[in-house]
PDB file of N, CA and C in Angstrom:
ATOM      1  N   UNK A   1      49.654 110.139 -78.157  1.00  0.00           N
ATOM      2  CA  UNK A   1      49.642 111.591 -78.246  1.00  0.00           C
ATOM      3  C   UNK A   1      51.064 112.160 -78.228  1.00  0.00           C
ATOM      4  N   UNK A   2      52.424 111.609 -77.702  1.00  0.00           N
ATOM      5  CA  UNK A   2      53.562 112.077 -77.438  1.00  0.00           C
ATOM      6  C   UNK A   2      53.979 112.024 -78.944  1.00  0.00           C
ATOM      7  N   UNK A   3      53.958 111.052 -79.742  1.00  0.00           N
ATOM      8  CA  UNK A   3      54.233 110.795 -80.986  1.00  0.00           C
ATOM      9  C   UNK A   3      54.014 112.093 -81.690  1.00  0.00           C
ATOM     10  N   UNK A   4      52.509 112.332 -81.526  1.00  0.00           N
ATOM     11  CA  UNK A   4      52.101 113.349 -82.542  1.00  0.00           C
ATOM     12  C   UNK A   4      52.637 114.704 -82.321  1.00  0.00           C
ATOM     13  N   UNK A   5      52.753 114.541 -80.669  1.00  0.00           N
ATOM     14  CA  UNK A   5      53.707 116.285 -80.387  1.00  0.00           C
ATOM     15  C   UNK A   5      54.901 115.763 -81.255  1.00  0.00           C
ATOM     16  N   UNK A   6      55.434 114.786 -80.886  1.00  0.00           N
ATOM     17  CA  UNK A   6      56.867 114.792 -81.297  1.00  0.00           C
ATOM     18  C   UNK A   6      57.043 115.302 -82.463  1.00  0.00           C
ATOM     19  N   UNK A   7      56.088 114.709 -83.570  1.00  0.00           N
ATOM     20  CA  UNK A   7      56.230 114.497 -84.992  1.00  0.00           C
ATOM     21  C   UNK A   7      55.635 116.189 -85.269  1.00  0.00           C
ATOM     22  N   UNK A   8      55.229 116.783 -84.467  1.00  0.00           N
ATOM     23  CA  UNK A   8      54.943 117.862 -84.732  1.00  0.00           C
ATOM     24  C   UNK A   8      56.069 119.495 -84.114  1.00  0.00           C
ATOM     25  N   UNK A   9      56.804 119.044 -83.303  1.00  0.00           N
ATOM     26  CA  UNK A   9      58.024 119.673 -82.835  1.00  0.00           C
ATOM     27  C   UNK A   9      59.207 119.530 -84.212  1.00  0.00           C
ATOM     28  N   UNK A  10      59.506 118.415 -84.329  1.00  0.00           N
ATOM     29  CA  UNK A  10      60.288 118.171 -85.805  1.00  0.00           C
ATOM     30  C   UNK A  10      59.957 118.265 -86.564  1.00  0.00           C
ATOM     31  N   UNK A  11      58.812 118.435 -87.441  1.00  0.00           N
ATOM     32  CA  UNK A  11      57.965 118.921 -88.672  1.00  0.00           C
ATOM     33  C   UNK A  11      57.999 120.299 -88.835  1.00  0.00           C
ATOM     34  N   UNK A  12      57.511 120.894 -87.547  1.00  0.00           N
ATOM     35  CA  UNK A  12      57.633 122.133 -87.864  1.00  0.00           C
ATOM     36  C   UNK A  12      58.817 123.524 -87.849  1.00  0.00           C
ATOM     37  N   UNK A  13      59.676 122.563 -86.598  1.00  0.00           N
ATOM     38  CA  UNK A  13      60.891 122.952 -86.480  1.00  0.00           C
ATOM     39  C   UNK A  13      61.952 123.053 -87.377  1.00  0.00           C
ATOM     40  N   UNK A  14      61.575 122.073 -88.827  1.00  0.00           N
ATOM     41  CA  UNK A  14      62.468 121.969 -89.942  1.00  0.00           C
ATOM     42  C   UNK A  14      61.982 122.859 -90.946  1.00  0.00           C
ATOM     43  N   UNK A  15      60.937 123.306 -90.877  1.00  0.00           N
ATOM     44  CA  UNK A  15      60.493 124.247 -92.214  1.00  0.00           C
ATOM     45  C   UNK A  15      61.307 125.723 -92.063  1.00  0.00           C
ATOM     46  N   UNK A  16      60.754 126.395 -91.334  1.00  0.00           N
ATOM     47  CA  UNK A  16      62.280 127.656 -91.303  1.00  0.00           C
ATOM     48  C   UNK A  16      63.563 127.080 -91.583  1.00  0.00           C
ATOM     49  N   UNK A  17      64.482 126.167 -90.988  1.00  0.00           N
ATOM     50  CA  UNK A  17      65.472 126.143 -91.535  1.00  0.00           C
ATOM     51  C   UNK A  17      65.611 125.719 -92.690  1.00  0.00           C
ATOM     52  N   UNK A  18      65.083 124.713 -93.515  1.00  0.00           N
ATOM     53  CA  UNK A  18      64.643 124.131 -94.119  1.00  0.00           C
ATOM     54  C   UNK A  18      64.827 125.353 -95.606  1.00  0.00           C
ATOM     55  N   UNK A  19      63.688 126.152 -95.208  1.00  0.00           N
ATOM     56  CA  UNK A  19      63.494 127.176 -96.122  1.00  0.00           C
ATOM     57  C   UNK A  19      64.842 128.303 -96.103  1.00  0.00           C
ATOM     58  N   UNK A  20      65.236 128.277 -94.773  1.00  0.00           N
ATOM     59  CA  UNK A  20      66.583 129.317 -94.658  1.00  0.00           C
ATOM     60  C   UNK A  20      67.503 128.779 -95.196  1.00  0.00           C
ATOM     61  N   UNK A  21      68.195 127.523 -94.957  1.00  0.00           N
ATOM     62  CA  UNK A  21      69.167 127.011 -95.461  1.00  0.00           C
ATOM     63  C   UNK A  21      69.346 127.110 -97.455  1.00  0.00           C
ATOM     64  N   UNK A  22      67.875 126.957 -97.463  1.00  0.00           N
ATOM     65  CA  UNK A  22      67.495 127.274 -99.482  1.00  0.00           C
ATOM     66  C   UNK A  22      67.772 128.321-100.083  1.00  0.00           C
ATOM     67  N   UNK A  23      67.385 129.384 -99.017  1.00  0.00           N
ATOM     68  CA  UNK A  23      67.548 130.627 -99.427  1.00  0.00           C
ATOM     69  C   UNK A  23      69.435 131.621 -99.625  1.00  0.00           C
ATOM     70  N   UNK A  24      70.029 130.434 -98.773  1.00  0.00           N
ATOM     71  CA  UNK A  24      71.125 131.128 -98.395  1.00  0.00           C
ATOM     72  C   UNK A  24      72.051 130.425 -99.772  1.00  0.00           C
ATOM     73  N   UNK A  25      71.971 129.646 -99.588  1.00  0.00           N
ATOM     74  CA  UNK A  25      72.415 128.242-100.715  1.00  0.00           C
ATOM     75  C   UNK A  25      72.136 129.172-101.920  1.00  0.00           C
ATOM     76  N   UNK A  26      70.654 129.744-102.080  1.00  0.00           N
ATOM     77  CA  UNK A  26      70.252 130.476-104.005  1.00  0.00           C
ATOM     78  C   UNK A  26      70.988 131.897-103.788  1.00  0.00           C
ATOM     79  N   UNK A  27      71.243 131.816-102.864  1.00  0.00           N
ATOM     80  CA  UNK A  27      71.485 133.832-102.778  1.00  0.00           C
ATOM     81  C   UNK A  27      72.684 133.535-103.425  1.00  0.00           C
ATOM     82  N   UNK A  28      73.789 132.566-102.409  1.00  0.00           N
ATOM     83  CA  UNK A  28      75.269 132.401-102.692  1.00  0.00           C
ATOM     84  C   UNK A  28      75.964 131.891-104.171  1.00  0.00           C
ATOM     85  N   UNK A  29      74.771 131.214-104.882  1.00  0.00           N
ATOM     86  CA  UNK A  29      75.292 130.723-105.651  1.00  0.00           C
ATOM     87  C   UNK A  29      74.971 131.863-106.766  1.00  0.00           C
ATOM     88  N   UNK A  30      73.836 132.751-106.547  1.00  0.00           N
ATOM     89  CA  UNK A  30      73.495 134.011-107.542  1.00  0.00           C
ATOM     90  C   UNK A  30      74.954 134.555-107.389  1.00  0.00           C
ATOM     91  N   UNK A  31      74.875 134.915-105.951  1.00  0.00           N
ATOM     92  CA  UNK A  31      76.787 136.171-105.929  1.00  0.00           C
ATOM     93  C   UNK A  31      77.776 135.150-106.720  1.00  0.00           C
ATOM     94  N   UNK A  32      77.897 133.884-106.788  1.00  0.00           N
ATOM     95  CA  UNK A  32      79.001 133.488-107.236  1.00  0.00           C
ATOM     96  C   UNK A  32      79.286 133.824-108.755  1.00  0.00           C
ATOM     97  N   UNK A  33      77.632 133.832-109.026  1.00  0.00           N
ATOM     98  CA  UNK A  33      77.405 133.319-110.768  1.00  0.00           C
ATOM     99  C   UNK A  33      78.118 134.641-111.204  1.00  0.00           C
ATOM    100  N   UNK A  34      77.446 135.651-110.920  1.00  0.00           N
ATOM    101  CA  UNK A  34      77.580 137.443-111.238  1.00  0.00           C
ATOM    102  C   UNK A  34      79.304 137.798-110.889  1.00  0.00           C
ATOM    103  N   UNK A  35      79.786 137.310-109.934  1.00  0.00           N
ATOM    104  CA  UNK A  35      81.404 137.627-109.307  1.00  0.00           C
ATOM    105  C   UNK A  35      82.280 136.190-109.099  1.00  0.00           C
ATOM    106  N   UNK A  36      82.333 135.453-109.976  1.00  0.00           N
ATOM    107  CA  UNK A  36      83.227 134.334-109.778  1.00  0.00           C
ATOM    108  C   UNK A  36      84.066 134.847-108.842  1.00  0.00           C
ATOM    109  N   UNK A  37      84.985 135.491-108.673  1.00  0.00           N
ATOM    110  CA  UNK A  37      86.115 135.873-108.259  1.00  0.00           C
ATOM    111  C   UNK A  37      85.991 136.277-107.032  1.00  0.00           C
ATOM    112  N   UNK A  38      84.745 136.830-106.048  1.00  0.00           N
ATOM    113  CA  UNK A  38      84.073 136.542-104.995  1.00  0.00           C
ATOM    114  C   UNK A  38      83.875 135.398-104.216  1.00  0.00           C
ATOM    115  N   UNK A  39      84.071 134.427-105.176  1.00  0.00           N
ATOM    116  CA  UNK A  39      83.606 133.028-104.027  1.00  0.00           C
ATOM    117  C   UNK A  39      84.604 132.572-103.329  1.00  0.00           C
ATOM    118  N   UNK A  40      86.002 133.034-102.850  1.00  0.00           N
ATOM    119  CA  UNK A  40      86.760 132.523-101.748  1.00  0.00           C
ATOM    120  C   UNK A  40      86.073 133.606-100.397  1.00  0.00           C
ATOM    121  N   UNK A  41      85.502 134.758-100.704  1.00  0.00           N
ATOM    122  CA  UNK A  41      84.404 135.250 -99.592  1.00  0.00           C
ATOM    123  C   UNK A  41      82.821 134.773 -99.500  1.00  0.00           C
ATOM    124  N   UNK A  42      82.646 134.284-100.281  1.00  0.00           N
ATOM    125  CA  UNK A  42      81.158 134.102-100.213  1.00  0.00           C
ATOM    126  C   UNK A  42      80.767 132.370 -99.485  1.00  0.00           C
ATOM    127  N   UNK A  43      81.620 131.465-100.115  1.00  0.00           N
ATOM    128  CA  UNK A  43      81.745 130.348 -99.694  1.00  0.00           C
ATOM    129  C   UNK A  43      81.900 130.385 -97.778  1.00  0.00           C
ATOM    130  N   UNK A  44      82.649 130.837 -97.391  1.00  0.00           N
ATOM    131  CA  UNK A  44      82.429 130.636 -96.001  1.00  0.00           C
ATOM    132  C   UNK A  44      81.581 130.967 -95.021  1.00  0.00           C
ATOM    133  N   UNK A  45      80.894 132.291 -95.642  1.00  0.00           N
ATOM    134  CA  UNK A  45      80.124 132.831 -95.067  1.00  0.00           C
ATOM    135  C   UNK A  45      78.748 132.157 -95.404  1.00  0.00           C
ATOM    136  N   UNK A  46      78.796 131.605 -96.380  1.00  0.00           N
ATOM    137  CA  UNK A  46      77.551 130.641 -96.469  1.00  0.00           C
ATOM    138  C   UNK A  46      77.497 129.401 -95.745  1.00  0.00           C
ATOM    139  N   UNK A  47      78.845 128.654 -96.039  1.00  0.00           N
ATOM    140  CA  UNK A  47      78.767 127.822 -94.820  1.00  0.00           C
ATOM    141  C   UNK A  47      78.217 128.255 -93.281  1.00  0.00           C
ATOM    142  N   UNK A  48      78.802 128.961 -92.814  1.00  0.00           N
ATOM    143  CA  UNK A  48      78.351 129.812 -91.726  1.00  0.00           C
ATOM    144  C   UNK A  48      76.934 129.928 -91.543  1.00  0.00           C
ATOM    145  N   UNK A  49      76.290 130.739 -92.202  1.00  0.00           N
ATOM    146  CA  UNK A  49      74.786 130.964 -92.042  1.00  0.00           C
ATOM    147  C   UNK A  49      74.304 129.455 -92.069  1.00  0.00           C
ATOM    148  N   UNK A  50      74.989 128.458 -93.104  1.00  0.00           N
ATOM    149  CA  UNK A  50      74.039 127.156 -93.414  1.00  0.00           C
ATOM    150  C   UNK A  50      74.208 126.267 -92.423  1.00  0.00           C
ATOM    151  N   UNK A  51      75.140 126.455 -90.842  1.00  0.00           N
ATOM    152  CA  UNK A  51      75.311 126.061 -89.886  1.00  0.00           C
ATOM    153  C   UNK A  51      74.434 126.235 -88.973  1.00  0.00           C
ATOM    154  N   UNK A  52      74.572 127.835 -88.433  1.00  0.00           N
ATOM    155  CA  UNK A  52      73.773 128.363 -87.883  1.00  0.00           C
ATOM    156  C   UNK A  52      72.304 128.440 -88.089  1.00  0.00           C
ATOM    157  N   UNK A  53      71.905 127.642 -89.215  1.00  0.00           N
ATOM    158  CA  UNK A  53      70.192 126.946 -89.295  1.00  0.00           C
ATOM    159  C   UNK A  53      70.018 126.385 -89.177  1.00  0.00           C
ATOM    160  N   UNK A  54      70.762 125.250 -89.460  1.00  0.00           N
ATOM    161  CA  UNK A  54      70.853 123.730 -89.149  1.00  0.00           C
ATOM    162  C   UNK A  54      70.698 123.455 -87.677  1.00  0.00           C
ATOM    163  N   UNK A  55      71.370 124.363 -86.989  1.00  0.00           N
ATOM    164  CA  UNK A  55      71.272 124.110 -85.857  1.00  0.00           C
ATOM    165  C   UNK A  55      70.160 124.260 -85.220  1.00  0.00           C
ATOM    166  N   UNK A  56      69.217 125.408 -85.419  1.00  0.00           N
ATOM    167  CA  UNK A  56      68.101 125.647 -85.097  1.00  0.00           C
ATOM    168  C   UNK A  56      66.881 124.547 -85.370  1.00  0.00           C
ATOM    169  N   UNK A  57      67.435 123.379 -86.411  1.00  0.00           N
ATOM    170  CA  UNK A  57      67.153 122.580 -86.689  1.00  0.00           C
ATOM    171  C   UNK A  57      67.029 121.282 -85.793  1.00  0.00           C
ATOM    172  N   UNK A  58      68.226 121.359 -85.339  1.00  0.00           N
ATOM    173  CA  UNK A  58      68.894 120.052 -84.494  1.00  0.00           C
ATOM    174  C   UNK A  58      67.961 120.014 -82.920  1.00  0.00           C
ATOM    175  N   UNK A  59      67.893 121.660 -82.743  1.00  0.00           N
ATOM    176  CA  UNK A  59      67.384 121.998 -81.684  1.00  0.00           C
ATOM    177  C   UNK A  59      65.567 121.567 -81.133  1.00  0.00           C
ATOM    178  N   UNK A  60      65.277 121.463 -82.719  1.00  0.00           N
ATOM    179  CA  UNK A  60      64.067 120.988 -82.774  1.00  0.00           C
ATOM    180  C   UNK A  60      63.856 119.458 -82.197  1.00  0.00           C
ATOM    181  N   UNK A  61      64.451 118.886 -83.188  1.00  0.00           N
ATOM    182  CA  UNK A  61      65.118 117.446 -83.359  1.00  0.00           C
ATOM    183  C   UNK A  61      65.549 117.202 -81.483  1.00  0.00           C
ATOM    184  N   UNK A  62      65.932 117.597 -81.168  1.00  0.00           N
ATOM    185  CA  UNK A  62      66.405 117.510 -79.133  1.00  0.00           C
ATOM    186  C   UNK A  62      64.537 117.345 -78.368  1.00  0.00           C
ATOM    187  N   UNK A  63      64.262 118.625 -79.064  1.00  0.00           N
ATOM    188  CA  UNK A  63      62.872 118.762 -78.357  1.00  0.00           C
ATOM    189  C   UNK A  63      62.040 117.595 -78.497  1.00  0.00           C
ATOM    190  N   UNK A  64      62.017 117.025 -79.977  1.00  0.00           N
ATOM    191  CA  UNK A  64      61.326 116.053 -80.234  1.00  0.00           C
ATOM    192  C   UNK A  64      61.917 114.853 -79.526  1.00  0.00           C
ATOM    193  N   UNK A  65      62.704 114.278 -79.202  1.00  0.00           N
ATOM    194  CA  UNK A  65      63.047 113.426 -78.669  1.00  0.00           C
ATOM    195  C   UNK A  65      62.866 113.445 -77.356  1.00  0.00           C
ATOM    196  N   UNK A  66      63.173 114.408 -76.351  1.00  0.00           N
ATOM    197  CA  UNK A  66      62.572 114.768 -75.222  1.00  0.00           C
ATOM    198  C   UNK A  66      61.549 114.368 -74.676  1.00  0.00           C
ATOM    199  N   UNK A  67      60.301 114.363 -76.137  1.00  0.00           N
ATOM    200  CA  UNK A  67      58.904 114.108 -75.775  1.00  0.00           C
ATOM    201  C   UNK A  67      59.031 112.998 -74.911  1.00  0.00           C
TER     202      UNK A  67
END
Protein backbone atom coordinates (compact mmCIF):
# COMPACT_ATOMS: atom_id res chain seq x y z
CA UNK A 1 0.00 0.00 0.00
CA UNK A 2 3.03 2.56 0.69
CA UNK A 3 4.07 1.98 -2.95
CA UNK A 4 0.79 2.96 -4.27
CA UNK A 5 0.63 6.22 -2.00
CA UNK A 6 4.02 6.77 -3.12
CA UNK A 7 3.42 6.28 -6.80
CA UNK A 8 0.50 8.35 -6.29
CA UNK A 9 2.17 11.51 -4.40
CA UNK A 10 4.69 11.62 -7.53
CA UNK A 11 2.16 11.03 -10.26
CA UNK A 12 0.16 13.49 -9.25
CA UNK A 13 2.49 15.94 -7.94
CA UNK A 14 4.12 16.11 -11.51
CA UNK A 15 1.07 16.97 -13.57
CA UNK A 16 0.72 20.76 -12.52
CA UNK A 17 4.20 21.29 -12.96
CA UNK A 18 4.46 19.24 -15.63
CA UNK A 19 1.69 21.18 -17.40
CA UNK A 20 3.15 24.64 -15.92
CA UNK A 21 6.52 24.19 -16.96
CA UNK A 22 4.73 23.60 -20.89
CA UNK A 23 2.92 26.41 -20.63
CA UNK A 24 5.68 28.79 -19.71
CA UNK A 25 8.20 27.18 -22.24
CA UNK A 26 4.95 27.92 -25.31
CA UNK A 27 4.19 31.36 -23.93
CA UNK A 28 8.13 32.28 -24.07
CA UNK A 29 8.89 30.99 -27.12
CA UNK A 30 5.45 32.77 -28.74
CA UNK A 31 7.09 36.35 -27.13
CA UNK A 32 10.33 35.40 -28.67
CA UNK A 33 8.87 34.47 -32.15
CA UNK A 34 6.70 38.01 -32.37
CA UNK A 35 9.89 40.23 -30.58
CA UNK A 36 13.20 38.53 -31.31
CA UNK A 37 14.84 41.37 -29.81
CA UNK A 38 12.98 40.69 -26.44
CA UNK A 39 14.61 37.49 -25.67
CA UNK A 40 17.65 38.76 -23.55
CA UNK A 41 14.32 39.64 -21.14
CA UNK A 42 12.23 36.90 -21.71
CA UNK A 43 14.83 34.10 -21.44
CA UNK A 44 15.48 34.61 -17.77
CA UNK A 45 12.41 35.12 -16.62
CA UNK A 46 11.40 31.91 -18.05
CA UNK A 47 14.08 30.20 -16.62
CA UNK A 48 12.83 31.52 -13.40
CA UNK A 49 9.21 30.50 -13.52
CA UNK A 50 10.62 26.97 -15.09
CA UNK A 51 12.51 26.66 -11.68
CA UNK A 52 10.08 27.65 -9.49
CA UNK A 53 7.81 24.52 -10.85
CA UNK A 54 10.15 22.22 -10.92
CA UNK A 55 10.50 22.67 -7.63
CA UNK A 56 7.07 22.16 -6.66
CA UNK A 57 7.88 19.13 -8.40
CA UNK A 58 10.87 17.94 -6.43
CA UNK A 59 8.72 18.63 -3.45
CA UNK A 60 6.46 15.97 -4.48
CA UNK A 61 9.26 13.64 -5.32
CA UNK A 62 10.56 14.28 -1.15
CA UNK A 63 6.99 13.33 -0.16
CA UNK A 64 7.09 10.27 -2.14
CA UNK A 65 10.07 9.01 -0.81
CA UNK A 66 9.16 9.75 2.73
CA UNK A 67 6.44 7.18 2.27
Amino acid sequence: MEQLTAGLAIGLGAIGPGIGIGLIGMKAVEAIGRNPDAQSKILPAMLLGMAFAEAIAIYALVIAFTK
